[in-house]
PDB file of N, CA and C in Angstrom:
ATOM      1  N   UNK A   1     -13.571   4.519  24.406  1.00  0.00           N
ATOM      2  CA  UNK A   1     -12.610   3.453  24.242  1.00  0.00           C
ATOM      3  C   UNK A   1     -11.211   4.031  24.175  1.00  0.00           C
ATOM      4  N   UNK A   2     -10.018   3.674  25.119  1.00  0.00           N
ATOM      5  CA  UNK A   2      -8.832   3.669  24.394  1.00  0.00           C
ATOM      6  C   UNK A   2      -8.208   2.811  23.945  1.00  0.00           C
ATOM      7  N   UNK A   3      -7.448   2.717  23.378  1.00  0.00           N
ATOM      8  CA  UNK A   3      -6.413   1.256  22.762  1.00  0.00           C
ATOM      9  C   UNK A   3      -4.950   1.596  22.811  1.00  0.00           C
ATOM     10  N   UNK A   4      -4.936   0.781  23.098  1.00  0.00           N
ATOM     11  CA  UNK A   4      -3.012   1.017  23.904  1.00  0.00           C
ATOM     12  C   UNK A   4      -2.601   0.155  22.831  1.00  0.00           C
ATOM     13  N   UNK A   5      -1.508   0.289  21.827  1.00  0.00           N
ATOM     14  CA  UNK A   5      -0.662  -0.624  20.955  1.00  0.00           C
ATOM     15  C   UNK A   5       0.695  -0.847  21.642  1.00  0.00           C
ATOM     16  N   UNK A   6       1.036  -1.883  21.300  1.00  0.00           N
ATOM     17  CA  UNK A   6       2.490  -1.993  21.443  1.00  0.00           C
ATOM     18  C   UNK A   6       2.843  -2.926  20.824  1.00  0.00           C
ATOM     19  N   UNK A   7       4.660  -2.524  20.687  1.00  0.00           N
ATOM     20  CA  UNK A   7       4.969  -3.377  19.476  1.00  0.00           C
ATOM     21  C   UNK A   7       6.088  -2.465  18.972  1.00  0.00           C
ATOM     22  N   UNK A   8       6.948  -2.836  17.442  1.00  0.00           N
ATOM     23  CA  UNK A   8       7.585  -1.852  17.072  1.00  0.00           C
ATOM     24  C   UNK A   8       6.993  -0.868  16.234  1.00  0.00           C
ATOM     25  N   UNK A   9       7.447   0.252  15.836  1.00  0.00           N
ATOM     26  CA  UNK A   9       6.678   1.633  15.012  1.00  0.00           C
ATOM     27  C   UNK A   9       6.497   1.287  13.842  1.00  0.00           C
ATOM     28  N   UNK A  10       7.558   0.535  13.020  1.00  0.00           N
ATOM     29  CA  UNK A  10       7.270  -0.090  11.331  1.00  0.00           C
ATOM     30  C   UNK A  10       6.041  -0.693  11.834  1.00  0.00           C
ATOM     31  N   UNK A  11       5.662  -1.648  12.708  1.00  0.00           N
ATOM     32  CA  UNK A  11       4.421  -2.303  12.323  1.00  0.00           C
ATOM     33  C   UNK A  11       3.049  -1.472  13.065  1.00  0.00           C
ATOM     34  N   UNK A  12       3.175  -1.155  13.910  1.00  0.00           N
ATOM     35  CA  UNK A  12       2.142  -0.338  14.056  1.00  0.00           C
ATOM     36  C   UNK A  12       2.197   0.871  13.969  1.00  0.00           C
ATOM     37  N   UNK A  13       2.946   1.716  13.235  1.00  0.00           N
ATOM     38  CA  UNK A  13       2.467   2.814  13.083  1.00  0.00           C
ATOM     39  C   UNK A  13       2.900   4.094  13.728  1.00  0.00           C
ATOM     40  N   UNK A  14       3.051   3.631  14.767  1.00  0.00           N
ATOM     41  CA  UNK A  14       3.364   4.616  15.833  1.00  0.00           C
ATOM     42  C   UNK A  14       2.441   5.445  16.340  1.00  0.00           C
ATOM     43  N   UNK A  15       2.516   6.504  16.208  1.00  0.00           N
ATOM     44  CA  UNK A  15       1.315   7.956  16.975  1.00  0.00           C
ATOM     45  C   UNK A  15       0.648   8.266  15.711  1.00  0.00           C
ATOM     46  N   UNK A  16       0.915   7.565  14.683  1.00  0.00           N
ATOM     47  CA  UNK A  16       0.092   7.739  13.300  1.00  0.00           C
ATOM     48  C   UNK A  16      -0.596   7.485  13.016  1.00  0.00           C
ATOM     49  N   UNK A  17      -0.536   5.687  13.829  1.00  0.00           N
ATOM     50  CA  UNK A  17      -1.866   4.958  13.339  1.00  0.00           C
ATOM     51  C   UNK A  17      -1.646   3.773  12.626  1.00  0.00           C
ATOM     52  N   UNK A  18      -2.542   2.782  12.435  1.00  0.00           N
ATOM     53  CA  UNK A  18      -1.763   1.609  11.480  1.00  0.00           C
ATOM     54  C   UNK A  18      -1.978   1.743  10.281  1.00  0.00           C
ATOM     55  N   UNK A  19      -2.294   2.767   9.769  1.00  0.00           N
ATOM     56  CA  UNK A  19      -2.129   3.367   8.087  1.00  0.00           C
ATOM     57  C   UNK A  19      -1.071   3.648   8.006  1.00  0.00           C
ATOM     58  N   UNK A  20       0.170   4.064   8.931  1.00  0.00           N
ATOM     59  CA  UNK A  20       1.277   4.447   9.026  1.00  0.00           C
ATOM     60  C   UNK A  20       2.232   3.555   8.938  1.00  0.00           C
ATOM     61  N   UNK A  21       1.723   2.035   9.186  1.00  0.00           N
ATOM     62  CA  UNK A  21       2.719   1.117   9.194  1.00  0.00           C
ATOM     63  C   UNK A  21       3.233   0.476   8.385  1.00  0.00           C
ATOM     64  N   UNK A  22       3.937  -0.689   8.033  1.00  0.00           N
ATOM     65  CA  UNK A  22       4.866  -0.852   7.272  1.00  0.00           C
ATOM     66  C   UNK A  22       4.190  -1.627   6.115  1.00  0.00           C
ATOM     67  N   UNK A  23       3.003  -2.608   6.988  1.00  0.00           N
ATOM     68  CA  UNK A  23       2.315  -3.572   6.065  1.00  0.00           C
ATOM     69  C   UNK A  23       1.341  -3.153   5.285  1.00  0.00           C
ATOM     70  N   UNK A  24       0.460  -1.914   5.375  1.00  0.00           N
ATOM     71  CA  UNK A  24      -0.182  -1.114   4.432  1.00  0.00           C
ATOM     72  C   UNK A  24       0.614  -0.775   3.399  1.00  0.00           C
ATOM     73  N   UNK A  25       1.507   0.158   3.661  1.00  0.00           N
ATOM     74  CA  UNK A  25       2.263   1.093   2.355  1.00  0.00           C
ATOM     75  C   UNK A  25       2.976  -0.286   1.081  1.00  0.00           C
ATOM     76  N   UNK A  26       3.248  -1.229   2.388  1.00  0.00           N
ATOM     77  CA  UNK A  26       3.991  -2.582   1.547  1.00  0.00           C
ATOM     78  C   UNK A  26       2.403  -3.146   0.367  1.00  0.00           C
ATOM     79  N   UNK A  27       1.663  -3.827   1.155  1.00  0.00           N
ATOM     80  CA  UNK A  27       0.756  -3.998   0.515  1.00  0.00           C
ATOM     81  C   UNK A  27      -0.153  -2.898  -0.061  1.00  0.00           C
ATOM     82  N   UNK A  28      -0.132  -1.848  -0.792  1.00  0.00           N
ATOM     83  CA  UNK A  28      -0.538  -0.582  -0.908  1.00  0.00           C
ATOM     84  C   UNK A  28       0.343  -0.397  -2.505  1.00  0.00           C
ATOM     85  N   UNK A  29       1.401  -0.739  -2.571  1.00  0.00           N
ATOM     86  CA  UNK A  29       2.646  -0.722  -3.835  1.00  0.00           C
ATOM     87  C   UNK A  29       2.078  -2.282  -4.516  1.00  0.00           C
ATOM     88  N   UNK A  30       2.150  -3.343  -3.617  1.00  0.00           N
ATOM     89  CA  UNK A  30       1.861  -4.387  -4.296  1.00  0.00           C
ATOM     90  C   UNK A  30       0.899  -4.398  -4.958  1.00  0.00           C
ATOM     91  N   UNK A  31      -0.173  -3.533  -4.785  1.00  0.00           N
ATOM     92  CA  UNK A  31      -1.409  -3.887  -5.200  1.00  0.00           C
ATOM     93  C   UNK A  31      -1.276  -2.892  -6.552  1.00  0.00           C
ATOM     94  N   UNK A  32      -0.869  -2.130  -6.188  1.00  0.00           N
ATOM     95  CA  UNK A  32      -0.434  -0.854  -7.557  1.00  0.00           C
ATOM     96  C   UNK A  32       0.468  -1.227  -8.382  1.00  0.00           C
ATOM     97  N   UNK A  33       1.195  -1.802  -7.885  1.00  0.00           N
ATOM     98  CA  UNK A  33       2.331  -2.966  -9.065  1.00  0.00           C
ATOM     99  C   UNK A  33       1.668  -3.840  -9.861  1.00  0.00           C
ATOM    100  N   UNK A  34       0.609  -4.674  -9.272  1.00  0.00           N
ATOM    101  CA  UNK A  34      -0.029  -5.490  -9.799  1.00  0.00           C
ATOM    102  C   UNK A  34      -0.993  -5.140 -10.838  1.00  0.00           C
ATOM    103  N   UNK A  35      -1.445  -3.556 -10.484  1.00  0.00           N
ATOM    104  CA  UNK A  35      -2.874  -2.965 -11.384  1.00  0.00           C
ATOM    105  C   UNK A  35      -2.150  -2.402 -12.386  1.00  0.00           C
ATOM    106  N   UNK A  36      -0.762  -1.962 -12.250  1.00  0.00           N
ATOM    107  CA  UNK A  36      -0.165  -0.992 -13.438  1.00  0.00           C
ATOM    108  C   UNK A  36       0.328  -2.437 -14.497  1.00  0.00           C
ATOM    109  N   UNK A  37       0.629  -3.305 -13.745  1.00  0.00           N
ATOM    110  CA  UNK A  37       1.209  -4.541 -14.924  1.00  0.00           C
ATOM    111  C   UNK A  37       0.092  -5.137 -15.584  1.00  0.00           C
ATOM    112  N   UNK A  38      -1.091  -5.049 -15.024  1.00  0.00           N
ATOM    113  CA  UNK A  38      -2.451  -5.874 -15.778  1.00  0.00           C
ATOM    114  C   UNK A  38      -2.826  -5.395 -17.040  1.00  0.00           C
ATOM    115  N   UNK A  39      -2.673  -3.542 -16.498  1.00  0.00           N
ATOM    116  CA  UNK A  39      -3.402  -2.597 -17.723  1.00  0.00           C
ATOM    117  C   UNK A  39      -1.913  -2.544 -18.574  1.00  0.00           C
ATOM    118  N   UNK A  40      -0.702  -2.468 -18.024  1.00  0.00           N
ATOM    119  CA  UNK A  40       0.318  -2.542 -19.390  1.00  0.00           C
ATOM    120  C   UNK A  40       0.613  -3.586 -20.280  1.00  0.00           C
ATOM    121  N   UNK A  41      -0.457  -4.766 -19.751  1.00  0.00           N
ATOM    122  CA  UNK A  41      -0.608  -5.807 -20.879  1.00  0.00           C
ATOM    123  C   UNK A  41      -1.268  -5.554 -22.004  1.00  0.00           C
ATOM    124  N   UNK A  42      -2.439  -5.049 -21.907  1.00  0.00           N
ATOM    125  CA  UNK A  42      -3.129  -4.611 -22.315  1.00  0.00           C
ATOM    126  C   UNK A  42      -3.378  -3.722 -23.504  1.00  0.00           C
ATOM    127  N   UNK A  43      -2.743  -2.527 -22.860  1.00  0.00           N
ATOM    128  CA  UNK A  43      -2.614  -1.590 -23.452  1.00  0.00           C
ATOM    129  C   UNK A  43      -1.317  -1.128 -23.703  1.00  0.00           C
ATOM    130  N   UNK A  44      -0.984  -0.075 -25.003  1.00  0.00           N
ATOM    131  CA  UNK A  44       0.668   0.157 -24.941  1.00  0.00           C
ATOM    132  C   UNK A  44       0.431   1.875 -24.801  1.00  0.00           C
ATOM    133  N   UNK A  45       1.341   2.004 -24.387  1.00  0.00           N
ATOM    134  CA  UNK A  45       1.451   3.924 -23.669  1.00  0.00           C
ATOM    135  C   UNK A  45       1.672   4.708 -25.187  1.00  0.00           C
ATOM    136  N   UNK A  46       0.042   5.414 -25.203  1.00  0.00           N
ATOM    137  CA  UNK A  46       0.044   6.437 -26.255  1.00  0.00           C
ATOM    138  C   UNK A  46      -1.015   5.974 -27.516  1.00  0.00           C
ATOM    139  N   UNK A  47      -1.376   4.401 -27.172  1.00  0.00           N
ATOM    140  CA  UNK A  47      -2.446   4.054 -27.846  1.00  0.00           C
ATOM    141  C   UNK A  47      -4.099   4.657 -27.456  1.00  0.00           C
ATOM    142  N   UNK A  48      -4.504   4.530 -28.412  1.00  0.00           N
ATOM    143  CA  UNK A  48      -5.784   5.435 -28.277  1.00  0.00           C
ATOM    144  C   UNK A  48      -7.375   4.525 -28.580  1.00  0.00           C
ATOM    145  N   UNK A  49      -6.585   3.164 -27.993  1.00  0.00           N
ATOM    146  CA  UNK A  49      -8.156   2.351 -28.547  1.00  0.00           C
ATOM    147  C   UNK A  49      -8.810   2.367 -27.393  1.00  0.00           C
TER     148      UNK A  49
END
């Protein structure tokens, strides 16, 4: 198989791949924004329960 992309490089990636592109790394932070704010409800930095 080959696959020919086209398009601009933020969204696909370029010669990188679409792990490379803009909407992974974007959604990639969001999701890590979201997991670090759940557990800092939670918990407070340096507690030990």
């Amino acid at each position: 198989m080959v696959m020919k992309v086209q398009g601009p490089t933020l969204l696909t990636g370029g010669s990188f791949g679409i792990e490379a592109s803009l909407i992974p790394v974007i959604l990639g932070l969001l999701v890590s924004a979201a997991f670090l704010l759940y557990r800092g409800r939670d918990t407070m930095i340096g507690s030990r329960t």
